[in-house]
C-alpha atoms as a PDB file:
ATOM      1  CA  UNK A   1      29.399 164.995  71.920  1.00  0.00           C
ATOM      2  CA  UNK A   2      28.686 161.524  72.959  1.00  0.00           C
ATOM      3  CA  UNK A   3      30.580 158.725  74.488  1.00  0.00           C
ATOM      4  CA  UNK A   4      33.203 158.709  76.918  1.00  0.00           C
ATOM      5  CA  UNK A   5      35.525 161.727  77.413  1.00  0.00           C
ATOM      6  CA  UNK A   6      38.956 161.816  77.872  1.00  0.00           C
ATOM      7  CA  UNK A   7      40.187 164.862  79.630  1.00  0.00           C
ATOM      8  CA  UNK A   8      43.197 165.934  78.527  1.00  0.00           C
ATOM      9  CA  UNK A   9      44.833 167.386  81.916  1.00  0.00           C
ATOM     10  CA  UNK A  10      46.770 165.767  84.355  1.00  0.00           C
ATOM     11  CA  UNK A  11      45.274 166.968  87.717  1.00  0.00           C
ATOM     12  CA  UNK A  12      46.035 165.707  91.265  1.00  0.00           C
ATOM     13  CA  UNK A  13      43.620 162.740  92.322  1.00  0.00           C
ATOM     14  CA  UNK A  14      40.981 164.160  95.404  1.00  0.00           C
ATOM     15  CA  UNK A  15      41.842 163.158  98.663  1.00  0.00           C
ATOM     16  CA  UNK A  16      38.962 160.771 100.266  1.00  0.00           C
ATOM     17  CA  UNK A  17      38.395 163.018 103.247  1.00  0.00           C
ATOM     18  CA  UNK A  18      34.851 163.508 104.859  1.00  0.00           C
ATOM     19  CA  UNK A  19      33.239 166.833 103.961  1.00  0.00           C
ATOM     20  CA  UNK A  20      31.485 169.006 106.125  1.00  0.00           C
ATOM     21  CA  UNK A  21      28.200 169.210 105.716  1.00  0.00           C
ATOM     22  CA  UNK A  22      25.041 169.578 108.038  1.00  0.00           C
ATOM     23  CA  UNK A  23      24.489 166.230 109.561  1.00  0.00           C
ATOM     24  CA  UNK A  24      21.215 164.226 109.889  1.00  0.00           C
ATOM     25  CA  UNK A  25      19.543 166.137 112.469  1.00  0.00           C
ATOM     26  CA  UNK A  26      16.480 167.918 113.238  1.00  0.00           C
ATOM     27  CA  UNK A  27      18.033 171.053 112.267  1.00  0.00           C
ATOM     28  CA  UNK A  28      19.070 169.452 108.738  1.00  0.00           C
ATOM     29  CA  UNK A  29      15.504 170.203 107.391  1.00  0.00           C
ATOM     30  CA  UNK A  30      15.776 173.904 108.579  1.00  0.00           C
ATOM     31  CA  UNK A  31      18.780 174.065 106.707  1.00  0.00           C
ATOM     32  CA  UNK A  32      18.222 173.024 103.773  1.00  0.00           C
ATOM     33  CA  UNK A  33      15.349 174.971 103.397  1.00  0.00           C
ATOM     34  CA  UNK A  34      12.386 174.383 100.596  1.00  0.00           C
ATOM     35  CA  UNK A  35      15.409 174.705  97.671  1.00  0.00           C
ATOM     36  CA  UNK A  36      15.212 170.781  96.217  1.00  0.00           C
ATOM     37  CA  UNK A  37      18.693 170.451  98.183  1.00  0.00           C
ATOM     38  CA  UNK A  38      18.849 167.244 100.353  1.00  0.00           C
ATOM     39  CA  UNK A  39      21.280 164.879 101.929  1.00  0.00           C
ATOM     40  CA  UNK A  40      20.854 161.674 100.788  1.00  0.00           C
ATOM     41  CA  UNK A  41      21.825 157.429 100.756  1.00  0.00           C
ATOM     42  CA  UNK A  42      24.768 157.244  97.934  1.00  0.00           C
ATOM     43  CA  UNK A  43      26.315 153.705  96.671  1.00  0.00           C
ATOM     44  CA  UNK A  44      29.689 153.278  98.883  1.00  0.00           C
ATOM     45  CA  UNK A  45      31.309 152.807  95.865  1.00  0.00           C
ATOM     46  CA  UNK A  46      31.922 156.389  95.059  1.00  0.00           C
ATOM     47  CA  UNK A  47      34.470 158.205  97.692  1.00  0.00           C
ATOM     48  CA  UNK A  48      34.449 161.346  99.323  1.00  0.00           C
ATOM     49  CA  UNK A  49      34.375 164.214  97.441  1.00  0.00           C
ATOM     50  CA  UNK A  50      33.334 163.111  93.810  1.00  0.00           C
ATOM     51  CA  UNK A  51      31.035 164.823  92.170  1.00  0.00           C
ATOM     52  CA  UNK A  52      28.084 162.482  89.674  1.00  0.00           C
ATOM     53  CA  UNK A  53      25.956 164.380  87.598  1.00  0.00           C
ATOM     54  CA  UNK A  54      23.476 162.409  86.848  1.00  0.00           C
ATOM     55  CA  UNK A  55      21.129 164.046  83.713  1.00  0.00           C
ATOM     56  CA  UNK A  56      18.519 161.167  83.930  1.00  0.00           C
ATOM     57  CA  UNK A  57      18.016 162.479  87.492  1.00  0.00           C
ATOM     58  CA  UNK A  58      18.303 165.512  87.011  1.00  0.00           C
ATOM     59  CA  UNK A  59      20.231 165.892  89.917  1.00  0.00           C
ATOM     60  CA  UNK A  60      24.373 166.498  90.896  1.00  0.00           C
ATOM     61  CA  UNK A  61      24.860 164.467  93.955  1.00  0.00           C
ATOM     62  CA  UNK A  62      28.533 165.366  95.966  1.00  0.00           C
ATOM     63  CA  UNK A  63      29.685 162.588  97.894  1.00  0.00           C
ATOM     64  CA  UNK A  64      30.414 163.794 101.947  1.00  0.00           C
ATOM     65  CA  UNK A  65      31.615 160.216 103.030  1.00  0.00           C
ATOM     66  CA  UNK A  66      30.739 156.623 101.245  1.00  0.00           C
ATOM     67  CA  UNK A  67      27.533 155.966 102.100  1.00  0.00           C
ATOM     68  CA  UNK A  68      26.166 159.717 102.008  1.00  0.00           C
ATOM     69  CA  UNK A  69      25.920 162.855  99.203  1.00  0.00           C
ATOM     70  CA  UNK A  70      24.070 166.245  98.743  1.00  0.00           C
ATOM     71  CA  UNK A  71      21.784 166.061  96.276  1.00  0.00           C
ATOM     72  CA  UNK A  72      20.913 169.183  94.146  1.00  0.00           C
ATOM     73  CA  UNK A  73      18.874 169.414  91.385  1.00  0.00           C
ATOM     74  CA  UNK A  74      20.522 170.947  88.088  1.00  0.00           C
ATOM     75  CA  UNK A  75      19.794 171.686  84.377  1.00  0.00           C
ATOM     76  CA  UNK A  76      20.875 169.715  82.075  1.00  0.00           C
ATOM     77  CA  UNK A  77      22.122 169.222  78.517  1.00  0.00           C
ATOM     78  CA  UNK A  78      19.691 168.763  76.129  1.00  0.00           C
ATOM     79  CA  UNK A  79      19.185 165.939  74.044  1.00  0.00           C
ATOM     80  CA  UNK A  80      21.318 167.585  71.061  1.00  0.00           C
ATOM     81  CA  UNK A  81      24.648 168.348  73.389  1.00  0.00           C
ATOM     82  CA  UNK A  82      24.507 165.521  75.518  1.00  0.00           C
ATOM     83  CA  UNK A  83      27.608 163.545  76.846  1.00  0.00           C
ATOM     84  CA  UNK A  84      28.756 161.367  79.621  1.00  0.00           C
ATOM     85  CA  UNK A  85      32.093 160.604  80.868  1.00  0.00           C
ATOM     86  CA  UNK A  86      34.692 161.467  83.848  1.00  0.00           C
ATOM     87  CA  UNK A  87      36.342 164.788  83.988  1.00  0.00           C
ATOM     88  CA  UNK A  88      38.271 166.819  86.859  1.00  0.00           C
ATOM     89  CA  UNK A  89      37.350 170.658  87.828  1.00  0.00           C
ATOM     90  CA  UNK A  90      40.148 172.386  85.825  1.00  0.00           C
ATOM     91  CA  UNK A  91      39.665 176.365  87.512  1.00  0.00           C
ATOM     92  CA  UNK A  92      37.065 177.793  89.463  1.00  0.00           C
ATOM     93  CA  UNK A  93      36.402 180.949  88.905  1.00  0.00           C
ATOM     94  CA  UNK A  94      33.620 183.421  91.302  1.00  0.00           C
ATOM     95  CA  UNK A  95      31.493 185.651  88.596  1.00  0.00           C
ATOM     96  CA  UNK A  96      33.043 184.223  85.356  1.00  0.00           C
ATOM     97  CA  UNK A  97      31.934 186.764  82.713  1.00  0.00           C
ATOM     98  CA  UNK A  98      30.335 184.796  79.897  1.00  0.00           C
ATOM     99  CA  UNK A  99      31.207 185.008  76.197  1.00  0.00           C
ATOM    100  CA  UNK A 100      29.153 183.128  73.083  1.00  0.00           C
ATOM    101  CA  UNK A 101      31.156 181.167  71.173  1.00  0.00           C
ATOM    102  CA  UNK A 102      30.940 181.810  67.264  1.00  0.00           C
ATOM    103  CA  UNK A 103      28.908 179.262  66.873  1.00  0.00           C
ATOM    104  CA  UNK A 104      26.216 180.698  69.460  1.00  0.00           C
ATOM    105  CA  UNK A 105      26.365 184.346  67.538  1.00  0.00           C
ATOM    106  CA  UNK A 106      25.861 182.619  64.238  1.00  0.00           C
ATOM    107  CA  UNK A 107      23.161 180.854  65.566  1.00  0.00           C
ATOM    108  CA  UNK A 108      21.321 183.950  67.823  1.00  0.00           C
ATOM    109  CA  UNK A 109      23.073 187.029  66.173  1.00  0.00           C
ATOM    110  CA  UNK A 110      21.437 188.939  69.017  1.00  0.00           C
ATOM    111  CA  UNK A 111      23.315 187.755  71.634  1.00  0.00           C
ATOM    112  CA  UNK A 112      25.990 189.933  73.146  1.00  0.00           C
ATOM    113  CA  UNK A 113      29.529 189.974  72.402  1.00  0.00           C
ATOM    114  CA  UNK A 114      30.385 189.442  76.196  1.00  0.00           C
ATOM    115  CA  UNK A 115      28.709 189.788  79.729  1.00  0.00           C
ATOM    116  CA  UNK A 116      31.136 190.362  82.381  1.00  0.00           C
ATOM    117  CA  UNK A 117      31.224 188.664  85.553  1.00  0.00           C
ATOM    118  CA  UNK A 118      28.848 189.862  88.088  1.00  0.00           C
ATOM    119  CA  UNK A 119      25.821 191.416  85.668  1.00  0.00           C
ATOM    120  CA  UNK A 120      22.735 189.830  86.665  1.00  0.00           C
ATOM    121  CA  UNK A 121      22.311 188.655  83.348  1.00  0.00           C
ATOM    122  CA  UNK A 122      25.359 186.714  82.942  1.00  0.00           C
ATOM    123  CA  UNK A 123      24.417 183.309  82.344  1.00  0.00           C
ATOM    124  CA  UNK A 124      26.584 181.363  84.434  1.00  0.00           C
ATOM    125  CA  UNK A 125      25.488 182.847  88.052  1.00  0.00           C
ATOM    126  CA  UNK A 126      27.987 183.392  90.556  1.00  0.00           C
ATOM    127  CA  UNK A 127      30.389 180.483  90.385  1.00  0.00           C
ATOM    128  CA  UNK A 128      31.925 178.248  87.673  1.00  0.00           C
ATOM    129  CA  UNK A 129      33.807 175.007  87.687  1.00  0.00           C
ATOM    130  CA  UNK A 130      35.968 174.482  84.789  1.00  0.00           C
ATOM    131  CA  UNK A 131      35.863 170.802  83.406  1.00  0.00           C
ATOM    132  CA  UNK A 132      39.065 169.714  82.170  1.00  0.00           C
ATOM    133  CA  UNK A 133      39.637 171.262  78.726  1.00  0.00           C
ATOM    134  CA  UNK A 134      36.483 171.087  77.366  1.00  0.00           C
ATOM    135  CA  UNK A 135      33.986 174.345  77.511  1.00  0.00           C
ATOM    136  CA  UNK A 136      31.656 172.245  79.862  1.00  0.00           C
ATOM    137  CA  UNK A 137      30.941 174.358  82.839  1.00  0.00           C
ATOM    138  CA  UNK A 138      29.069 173.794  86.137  1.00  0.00           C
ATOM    139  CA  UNK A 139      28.070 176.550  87.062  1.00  0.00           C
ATOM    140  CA  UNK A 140      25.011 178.910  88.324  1.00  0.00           C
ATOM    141  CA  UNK A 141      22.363 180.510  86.378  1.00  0.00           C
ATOM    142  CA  UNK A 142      20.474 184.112  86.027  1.00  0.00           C
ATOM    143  CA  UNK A 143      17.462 181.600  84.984  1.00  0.00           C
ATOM    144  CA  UNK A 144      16.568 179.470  87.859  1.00  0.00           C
ATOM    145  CA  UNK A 145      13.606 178.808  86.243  1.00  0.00           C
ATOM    146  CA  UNK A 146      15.596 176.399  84.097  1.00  0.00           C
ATOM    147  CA  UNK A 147      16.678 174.381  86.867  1.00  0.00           C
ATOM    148  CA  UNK A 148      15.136 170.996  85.997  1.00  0.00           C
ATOM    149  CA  UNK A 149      14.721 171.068  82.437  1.00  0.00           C
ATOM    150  CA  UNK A 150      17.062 170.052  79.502  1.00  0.00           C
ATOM    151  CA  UNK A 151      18.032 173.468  78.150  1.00  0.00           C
ATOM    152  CA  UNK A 152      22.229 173.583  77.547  1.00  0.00           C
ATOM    153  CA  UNK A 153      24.722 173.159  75.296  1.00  0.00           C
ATOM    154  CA  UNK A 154      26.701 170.790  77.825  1.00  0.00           C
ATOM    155  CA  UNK A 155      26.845 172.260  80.597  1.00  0.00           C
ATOM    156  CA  UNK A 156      25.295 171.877  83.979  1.00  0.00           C
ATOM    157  CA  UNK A 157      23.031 174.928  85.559  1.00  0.00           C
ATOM    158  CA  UNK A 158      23.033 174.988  89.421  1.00  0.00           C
ATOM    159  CA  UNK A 159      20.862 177.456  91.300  1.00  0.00           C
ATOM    160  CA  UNK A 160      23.309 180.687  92.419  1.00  0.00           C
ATOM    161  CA  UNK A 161      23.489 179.544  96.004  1.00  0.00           C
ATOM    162  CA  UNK A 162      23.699 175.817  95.471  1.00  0.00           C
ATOM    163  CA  UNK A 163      26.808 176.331  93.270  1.00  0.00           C
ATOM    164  CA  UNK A 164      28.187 178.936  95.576  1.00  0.00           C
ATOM    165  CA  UNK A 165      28.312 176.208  98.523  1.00  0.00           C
ATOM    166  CA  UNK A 166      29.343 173.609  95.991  1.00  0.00           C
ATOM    167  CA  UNK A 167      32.637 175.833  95.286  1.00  0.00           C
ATOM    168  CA  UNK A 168      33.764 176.143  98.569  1.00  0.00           C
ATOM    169  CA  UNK A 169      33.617 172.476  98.998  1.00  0.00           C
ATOM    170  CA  UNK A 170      35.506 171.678  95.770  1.00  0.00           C
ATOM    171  CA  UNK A 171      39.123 171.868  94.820  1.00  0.00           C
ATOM    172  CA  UNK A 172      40.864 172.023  91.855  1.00  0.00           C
ATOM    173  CA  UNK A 173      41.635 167.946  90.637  1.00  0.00           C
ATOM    174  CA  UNK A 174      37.984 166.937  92.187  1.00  0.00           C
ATOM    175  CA  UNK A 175      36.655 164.253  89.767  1.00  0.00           C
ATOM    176  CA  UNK A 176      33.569 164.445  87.772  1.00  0.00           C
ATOM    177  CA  UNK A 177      31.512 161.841  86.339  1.00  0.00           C
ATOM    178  CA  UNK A 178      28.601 162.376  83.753  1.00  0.00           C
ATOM    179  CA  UNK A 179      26.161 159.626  83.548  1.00  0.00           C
ATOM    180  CA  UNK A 180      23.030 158.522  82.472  1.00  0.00           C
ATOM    181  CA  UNK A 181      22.727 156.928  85.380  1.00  0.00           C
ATOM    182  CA  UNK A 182      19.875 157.252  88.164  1.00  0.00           C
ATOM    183  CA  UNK A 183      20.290 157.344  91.557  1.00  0.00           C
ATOM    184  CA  UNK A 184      16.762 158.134  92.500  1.00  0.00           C
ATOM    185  CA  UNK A 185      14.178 156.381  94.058  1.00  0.00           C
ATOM    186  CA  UNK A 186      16.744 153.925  95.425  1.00  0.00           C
ATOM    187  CA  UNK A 187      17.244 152.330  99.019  1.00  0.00           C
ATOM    188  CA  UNK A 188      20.676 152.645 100.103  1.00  0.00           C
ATOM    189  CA  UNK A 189      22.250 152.563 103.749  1.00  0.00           C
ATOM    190  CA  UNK A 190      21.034 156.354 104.867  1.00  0.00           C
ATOM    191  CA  UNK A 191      17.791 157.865 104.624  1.00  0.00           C
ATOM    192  CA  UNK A 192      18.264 161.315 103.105  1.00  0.00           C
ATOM    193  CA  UNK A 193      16.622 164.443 104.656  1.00  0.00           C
ATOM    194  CA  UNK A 194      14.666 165.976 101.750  1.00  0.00           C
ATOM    195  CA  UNK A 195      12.758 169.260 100.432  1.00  0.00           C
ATOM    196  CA  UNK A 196      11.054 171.006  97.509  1.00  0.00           C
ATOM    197  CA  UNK A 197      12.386 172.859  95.124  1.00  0.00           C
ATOM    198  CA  UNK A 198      11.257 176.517  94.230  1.00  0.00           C
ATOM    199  CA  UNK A 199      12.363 178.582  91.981  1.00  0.00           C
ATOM    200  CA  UNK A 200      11.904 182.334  90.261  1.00  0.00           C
ATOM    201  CA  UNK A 201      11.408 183.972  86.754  1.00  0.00           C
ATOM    202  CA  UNK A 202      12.050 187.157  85.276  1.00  0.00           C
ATOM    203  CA  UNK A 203      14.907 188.083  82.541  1.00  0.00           C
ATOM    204  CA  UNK A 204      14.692 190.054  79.517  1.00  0.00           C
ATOM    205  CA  UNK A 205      14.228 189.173  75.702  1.00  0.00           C
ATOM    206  CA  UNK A 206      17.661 188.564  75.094  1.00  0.00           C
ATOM    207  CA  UNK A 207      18.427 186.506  77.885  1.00  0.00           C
ATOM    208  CA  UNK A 208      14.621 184.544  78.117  1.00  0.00           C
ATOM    209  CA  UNK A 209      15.768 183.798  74.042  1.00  0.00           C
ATOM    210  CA  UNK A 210      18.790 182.497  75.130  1.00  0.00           C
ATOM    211  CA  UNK A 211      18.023 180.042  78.197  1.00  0.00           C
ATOM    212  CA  UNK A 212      14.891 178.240  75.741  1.00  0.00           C
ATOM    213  CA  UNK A 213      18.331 176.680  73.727  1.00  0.00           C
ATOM    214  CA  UNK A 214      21.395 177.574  74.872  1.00  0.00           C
END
């Protein structure tokens, strides 16, 4: 789908309160570890609390305060599902099973009917945020060697424990915005703290099959 979206559900706005987050402080690095996380210098005119997914970037940044977000880096659609627009998280759910629509099983007949919340090889991880009413998800993965790539359908691949702290920092009504946008490489008021990114492989046929397109 392309263009702008129009969510269809009328959610509560987010309230523009700080979030907690490490701080910029020797022990930030330490933190954050060698994951591709980092704090980070975000245009003031996004408010605390929003989420920007930015697929050029490949990166979700959530704003703390103006001035300031945690970057992650993400998977993102690719160039076949690909959309922008603003939507609000819907539900969260912790190990959402995972079911292909009809359009995936007509497409990879040797995908599963359903894989229930919690397998390791449930495709979106740990945690889920519902976007609006749409079947865009962000949420983790049981691939995190996809993490950086353009590999979905639409929605937006964290790594397990990036989305895991990501859901306890986001309520229900938090806004969304999907852009083409970068955010990268730019000088704004705070110098972010930053790290590498690592990730792991392994998976079986099924499930390798499935994270090349889905």
């Amino acid at each position: 789908m392309r263009g702008i979206l129009k969510f269809a559900l009328c959610l509560p706005a987010v309230v523009a309160a700080a979030v907690s987050y490490p701080q910029d402080s020797a022990n930030a690095q330490f933190f954050w570890g060698a994951s591709g996380r980092s704090v980070v210098g975000f245009p003031k005119s996004y408010g605390a609390g929003q989420i920007i997914v930015s697929f050029r970037d490949r990166r979700l940044y959530h704003v703390t305060r103006r001035g300031r977000a945690v970057s992650y880096p993400i998977a993102v659609p690719k160039p076949s599902a690909r959309w922008s627009g603003a939507l609000r998280v819907s539900m969260k759910r912790v190990n959402p099973p995972w079911t292909p629509t009809p359009k995936m099983r007509r497409q990879k007949p040797w995908l599963p009917a359903t894989v229930p919340g919690g397998h390791p090889k449930n495709p979106m991880g740990n945690r889920a945020l519902y976007l609006g009413s749409t079947l865009y998800r962000i949420h983790g993965t049981d691939a995190p060697w996809t993490i950086g790539k353009n590999v979905s359908q639409g929605c937006i691949r964290m790594h397990n424990s990036h989305v895991a702290e990501l859901y306890s920092r986001v309520r229900i009504g938090t806004r969304v915005v999907a852009t083409y946008k970068s955010y990268a490489g730019r000088s704004y008021a705070y110098a972010g703290v930053s790290s590498s990114s690592s990730a792991s492989t392994g998976g079986d046929d099924w499930q390798r099959r499935l994270t090349r397109g889905l």
